[in-house]
Protein backbone atom coordinates (compact mmCIF):
# COMPACT_ATOMS: atom_id res chain seq x y z
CA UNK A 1 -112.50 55.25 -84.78
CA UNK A 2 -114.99 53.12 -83.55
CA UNK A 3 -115.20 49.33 -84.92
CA UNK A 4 -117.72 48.82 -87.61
CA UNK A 5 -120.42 46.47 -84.72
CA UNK A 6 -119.60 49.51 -82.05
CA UNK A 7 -120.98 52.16 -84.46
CA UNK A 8 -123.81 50.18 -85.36
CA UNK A 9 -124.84 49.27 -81.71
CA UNK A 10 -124.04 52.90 -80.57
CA UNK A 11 -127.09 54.45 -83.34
CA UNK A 12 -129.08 51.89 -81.89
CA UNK A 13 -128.75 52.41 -78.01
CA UNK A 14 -128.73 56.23 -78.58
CA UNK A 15 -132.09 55.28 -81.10
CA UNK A 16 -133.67 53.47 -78.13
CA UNK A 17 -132.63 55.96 -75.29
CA UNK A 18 -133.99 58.94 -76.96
CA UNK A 19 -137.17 57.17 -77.85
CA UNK A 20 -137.55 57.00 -73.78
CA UNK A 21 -137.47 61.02 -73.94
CA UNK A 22 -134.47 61.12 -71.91
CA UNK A 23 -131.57 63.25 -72.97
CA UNK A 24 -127.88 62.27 -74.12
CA UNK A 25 -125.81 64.04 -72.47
CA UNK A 26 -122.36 62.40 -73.50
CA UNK A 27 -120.91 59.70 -76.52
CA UNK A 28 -117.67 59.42 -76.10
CA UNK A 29 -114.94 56.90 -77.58
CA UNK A 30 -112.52 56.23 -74.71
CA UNK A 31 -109.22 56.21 -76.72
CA UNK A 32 -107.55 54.36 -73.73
CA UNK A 33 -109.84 50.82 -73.87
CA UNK A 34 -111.42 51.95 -76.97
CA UNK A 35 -115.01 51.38 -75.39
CA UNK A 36 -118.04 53.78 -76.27
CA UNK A 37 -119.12 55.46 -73.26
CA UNK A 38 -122.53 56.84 -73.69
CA UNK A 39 -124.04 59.08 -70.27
CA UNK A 40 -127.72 59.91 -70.72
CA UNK A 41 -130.84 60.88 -68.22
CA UNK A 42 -130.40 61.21 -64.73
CA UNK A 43 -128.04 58.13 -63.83
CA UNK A 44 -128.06 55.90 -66.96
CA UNK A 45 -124.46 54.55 -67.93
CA UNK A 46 -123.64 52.65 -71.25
CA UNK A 47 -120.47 50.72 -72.00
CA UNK A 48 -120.44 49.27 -75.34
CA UNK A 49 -116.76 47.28 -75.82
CA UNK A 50 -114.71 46.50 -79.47
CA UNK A 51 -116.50 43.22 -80.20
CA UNK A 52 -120.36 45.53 -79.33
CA UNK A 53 -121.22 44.14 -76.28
CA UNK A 54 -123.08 46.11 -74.11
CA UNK A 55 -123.44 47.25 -70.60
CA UNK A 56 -125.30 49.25 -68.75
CA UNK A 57 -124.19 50.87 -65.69
């Protein structure tokens, strides 16, 4: 499960990246580093870490 900031900066990103009409194509919690991995539009890359820092690819 995702920590409590994560989730909340997650809604947001995804919020903000589908407000620029491009398309999510992937939210996924790696398991291993337990960072949200978020792969939308052509080449854009989010990394959003435990403590919600984000940052983007």
């Amino acid at each position: 499960m995702p920590t409590e900031i994560q989730a909340i900066r997650c809604f947001i990103m995804c919020q903000r990246i589908t407000q620029m009409y491009l398309p999510l194509y992937l939210v996924r919690l790696d398991e291993r580093t337990g960072d949200i991995f978020i792969l939308a539009g052509e080449e854009l890359q989010v990394l959003i870490d435990e403590n919600g820092e984000i940052t983007i690819l």
